[in-house]
Protein backbone atom coordinates (compact mmCIF):
# COMPACT_ATOMS: atom_id res chain seq x y z
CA UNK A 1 -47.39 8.16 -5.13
CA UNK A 2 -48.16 10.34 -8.36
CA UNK A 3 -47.68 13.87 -5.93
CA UNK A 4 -43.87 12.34 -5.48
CA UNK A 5 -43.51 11.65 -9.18
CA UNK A 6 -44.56 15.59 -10.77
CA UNK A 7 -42.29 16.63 -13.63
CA UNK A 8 -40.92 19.18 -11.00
CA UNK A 9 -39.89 16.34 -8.71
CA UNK A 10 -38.61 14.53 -11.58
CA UNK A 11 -36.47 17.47 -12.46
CA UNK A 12 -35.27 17.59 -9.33
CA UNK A 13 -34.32 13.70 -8.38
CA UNK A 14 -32.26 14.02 -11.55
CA UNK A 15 -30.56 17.07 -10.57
CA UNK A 16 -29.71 15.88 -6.62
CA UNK A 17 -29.13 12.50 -7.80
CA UNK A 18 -26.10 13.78 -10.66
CA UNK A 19 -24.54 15.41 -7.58
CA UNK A 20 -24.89 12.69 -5.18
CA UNK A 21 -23.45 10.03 -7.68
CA UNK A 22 -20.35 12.64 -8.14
CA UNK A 23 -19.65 13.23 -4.44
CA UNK A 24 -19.46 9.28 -4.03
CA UNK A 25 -18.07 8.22 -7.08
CA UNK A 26 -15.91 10.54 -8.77
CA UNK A 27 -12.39 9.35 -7.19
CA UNK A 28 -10.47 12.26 -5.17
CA UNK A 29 -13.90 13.25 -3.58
CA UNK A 30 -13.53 11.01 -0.69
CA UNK A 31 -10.46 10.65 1.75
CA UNK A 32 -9.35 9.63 4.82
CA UNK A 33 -8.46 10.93 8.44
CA UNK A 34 -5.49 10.27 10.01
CA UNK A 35 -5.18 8.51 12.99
CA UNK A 36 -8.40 6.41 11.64
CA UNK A 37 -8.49 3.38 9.20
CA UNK A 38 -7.90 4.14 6.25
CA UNK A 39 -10.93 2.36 4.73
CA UNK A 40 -12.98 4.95 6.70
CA UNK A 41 -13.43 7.97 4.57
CA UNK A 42 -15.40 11.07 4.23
CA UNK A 43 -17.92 11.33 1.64
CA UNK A 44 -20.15 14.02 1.29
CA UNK A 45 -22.67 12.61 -1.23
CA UNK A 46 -25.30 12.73 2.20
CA UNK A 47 -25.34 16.32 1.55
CA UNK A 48 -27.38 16.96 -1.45
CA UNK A 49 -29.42 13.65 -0.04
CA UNK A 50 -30.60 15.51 2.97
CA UNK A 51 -31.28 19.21 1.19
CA UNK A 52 -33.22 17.15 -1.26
CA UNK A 53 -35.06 15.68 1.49
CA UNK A 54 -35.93 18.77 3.28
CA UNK A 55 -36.95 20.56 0.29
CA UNK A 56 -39.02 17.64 -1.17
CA UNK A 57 -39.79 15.23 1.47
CA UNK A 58 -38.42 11.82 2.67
CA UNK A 59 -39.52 9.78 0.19
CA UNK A 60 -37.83 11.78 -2.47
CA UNK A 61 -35.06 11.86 -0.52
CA UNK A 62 -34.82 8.14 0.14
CA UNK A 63 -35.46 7.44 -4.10
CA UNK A 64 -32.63 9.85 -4.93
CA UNK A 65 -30.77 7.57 -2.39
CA UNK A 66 -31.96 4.53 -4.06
CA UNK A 67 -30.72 5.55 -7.65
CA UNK A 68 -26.81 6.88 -5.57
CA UNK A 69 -26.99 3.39 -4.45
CA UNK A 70 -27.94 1.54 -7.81
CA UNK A 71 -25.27 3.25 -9.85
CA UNK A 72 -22.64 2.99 -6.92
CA UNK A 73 -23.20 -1.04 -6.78
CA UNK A 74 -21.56 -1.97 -9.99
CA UNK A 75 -18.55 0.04 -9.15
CA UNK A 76 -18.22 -1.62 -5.64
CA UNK A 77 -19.43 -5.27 -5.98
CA UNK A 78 -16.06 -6.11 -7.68
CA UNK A 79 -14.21 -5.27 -4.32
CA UNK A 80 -16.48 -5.75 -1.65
CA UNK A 81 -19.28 -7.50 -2.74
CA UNK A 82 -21.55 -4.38 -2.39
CA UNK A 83 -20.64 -4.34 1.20
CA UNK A 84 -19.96 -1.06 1.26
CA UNK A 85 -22.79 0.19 -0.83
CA UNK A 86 -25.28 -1.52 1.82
CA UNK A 87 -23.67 0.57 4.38
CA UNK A 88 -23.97 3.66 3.51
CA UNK A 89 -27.43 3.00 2.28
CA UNK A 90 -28.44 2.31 5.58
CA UNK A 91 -26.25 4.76 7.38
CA UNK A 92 -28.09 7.47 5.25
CA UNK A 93 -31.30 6.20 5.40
CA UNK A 94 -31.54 6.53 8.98
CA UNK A 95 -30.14 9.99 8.51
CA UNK A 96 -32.63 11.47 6.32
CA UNK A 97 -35.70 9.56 6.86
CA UNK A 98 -36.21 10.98 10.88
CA UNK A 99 -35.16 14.06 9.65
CA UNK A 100 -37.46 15.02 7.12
CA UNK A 101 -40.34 13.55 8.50
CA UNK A 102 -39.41 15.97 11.54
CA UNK A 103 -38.73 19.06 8.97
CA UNK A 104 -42.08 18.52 7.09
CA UNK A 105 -43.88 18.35 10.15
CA UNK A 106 -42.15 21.48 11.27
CA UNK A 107 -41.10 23.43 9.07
CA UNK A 108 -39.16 26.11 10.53
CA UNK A 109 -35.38 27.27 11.79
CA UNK A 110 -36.08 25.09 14.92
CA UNK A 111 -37.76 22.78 13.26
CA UNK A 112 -34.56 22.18 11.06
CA UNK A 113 -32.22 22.17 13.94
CA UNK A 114 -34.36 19.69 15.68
CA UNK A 115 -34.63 17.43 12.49
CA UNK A 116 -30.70 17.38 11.69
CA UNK A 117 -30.05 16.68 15.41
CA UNK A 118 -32.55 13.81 15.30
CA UNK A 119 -31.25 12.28 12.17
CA UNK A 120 -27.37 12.73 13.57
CA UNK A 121 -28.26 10.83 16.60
CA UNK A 122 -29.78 7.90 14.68
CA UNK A 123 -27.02 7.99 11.60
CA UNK A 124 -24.48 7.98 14.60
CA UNK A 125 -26.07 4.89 16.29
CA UNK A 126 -26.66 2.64 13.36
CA UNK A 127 -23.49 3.38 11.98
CA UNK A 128 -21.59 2.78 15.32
CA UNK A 129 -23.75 -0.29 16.55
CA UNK A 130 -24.70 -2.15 13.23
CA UNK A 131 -21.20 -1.05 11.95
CA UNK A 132 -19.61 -3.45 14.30
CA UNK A 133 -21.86 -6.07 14.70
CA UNK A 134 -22.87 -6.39 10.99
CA UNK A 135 -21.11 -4.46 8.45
CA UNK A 136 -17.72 -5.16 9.88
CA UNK A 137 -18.25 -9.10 10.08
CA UNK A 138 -19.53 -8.71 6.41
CA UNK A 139 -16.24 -7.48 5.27
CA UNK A 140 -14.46 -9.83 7.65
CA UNK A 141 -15.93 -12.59 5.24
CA UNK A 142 -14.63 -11.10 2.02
CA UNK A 143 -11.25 -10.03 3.19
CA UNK A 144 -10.53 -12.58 6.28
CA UNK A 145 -11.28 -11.23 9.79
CA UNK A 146 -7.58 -10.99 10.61
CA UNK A 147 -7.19 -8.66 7.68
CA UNK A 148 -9.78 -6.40 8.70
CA UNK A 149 -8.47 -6.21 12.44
CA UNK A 150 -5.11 -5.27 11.21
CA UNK A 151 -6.64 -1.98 9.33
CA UNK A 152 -8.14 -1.48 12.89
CA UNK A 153 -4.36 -2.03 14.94
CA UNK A 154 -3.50 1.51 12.69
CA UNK A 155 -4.69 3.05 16.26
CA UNK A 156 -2.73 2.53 19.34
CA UNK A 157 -5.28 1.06 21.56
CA UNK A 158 -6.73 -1.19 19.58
CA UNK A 159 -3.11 -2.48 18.99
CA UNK A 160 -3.87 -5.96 20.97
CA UNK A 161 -7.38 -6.38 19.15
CA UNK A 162 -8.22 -9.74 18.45
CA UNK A 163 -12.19 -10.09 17.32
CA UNK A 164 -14.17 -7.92 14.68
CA UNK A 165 -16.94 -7.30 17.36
CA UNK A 166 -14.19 -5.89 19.91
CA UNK A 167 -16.69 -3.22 21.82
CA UNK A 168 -13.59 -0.77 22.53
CA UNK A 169 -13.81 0.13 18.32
CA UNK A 170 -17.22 1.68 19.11
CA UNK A 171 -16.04 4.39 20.93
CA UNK A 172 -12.12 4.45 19.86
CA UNK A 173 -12.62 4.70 15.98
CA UNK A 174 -16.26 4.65 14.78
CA UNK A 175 -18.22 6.99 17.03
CA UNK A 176 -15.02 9.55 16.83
CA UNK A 177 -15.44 9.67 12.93
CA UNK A 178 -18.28 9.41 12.29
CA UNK A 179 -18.85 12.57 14.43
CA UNK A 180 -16.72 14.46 12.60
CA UNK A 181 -18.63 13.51 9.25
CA UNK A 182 -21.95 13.65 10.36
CA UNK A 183 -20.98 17.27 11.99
CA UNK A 184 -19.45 17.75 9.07
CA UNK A 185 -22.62 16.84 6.63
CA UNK A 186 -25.34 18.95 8.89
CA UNK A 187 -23.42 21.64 9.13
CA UNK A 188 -22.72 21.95 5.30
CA UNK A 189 -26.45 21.50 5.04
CA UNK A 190 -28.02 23.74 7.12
CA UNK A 191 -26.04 26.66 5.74
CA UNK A 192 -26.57 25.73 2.04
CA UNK A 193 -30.17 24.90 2.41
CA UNK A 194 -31.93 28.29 2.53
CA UNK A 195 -30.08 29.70 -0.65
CA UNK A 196 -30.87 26.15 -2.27
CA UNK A 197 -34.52 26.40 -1.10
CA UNK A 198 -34.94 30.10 -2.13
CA UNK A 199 -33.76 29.85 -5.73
CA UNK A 200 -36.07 26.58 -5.74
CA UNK A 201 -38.82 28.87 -4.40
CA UNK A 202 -38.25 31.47 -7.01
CA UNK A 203 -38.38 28.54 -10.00
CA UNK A 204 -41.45 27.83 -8.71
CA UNK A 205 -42.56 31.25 -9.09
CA UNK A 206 -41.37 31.84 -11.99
CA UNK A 207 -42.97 29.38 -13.97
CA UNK A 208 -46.21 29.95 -11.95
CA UNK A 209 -45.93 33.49 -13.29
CA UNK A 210 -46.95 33.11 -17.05
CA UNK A 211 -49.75 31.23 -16.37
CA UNK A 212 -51.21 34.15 -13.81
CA UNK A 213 -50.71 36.58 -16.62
CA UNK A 214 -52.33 34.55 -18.96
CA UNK A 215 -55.04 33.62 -16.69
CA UNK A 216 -55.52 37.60 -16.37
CA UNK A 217 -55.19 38.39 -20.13
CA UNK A 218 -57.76 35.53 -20.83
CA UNK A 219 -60.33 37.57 -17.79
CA UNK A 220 -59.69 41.48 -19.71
CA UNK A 221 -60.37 40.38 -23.04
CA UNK A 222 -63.83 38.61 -21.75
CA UNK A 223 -64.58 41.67 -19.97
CA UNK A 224 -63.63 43.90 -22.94
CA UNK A 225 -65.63 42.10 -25.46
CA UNK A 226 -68.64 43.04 -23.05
């Protein structure tokens, strides 16, 4: 575990998590679709998840998603119970875990394309599937079940709906959005990444750098003094 933990990983889980916590926290960052519930909203705190994750592996990735989480709970339990928190926790996990175990074992243009199609697939199962048959029940038992069907009569055909586990919500409401956000989140992050990776790249260089010089300084004076 120590190779996760170096100062320069450190550095970094600090950094990714600060922007993560602001993408999901700070209010006006998320927001809703129309023609969708509006308890289903866009949040784009997955982003610096996943370029963390690619440029530092998955289990970086997954502890910067663990510390999002921790400081999102407090904030959420009041309303939901934490509900929502243990969502997105899993939605993300099965996002970025597939995919950077694909990108570190190939690391390349392809490589990346694979990996963010990979994790897409899996985000866009579990949060379709378990989103229905867990999550949704979940909230049915905080808020009633008839009060989280009526967010879901918002869309025409599910107008008549009459059970939380209704199979037409799959593919009328949650595969639709989530979609848009997931095409929305891989997209954002394959551009972004190379820039990110490169000026990562050229910190790592750059602090590399003095200790070559010094390294060579040290080697001239011993020959010098010969």
């Amino acid at each position: 575990m120590k190779k996760y933990f170096t100062l320069k990983n450190i550095s970094a889980i600090a950094i990714f998590s600060a922007v993560a916590v602001i993408l999901a926290c700070v209010p006006g960052l998320q927001f809703s679709l129309p023609f969708f519930p509006s308890f289903l909203q866009l949040h784009f705190d997955e982003i610096p998840i996943l370029i963390s994750t690619f440029a530092y592996g998955p289990f970086v990735g997954t502890f910067i998603l663990i510390i999002k989480s921790l400081i999102k709970l407090p904030m959420d339990f009041g309303s939901n119970l934490g509900i929502g928190v243990l969502a997105d926790f899993l939605y993300t996990f099965s996002l970025i875990f597939p995919a950077g175990l694909i990108y570190k074992k190939f690391h390349s243009i392809k490589g990346a394309l694979l990996a963010l199609g990979v994790g897409g697939i899996c985000e866009l199962f579990m949060s379709s599937v378990l989103g229905l048959y867990i999550i949704y029940p979940l909230y049915g038992l905080v808020y009633t079940e008839e009060a989280v069907i009526g967010m879901f009569k918002v869309v025409p055909s599910l107008s008549n709906m009459t059970s939380l586990t209704d199979p037409r919500v799959i593919y009328t409401v949650l595969i639709p959005f989530n979609l848009i956000k997931i095409a929305i989140v891989l997209f954002v992050t394959f551009i972004i990444y190379k820039p990110i990776r490169f000026l990562i790249d050229f910190e790592r260089k750059k602090k590399n750098t003095p200790k070559v010089k010094k390294d060579e300084e040290i080697t001239n004076n011993n020959l010098n003094n010969k």
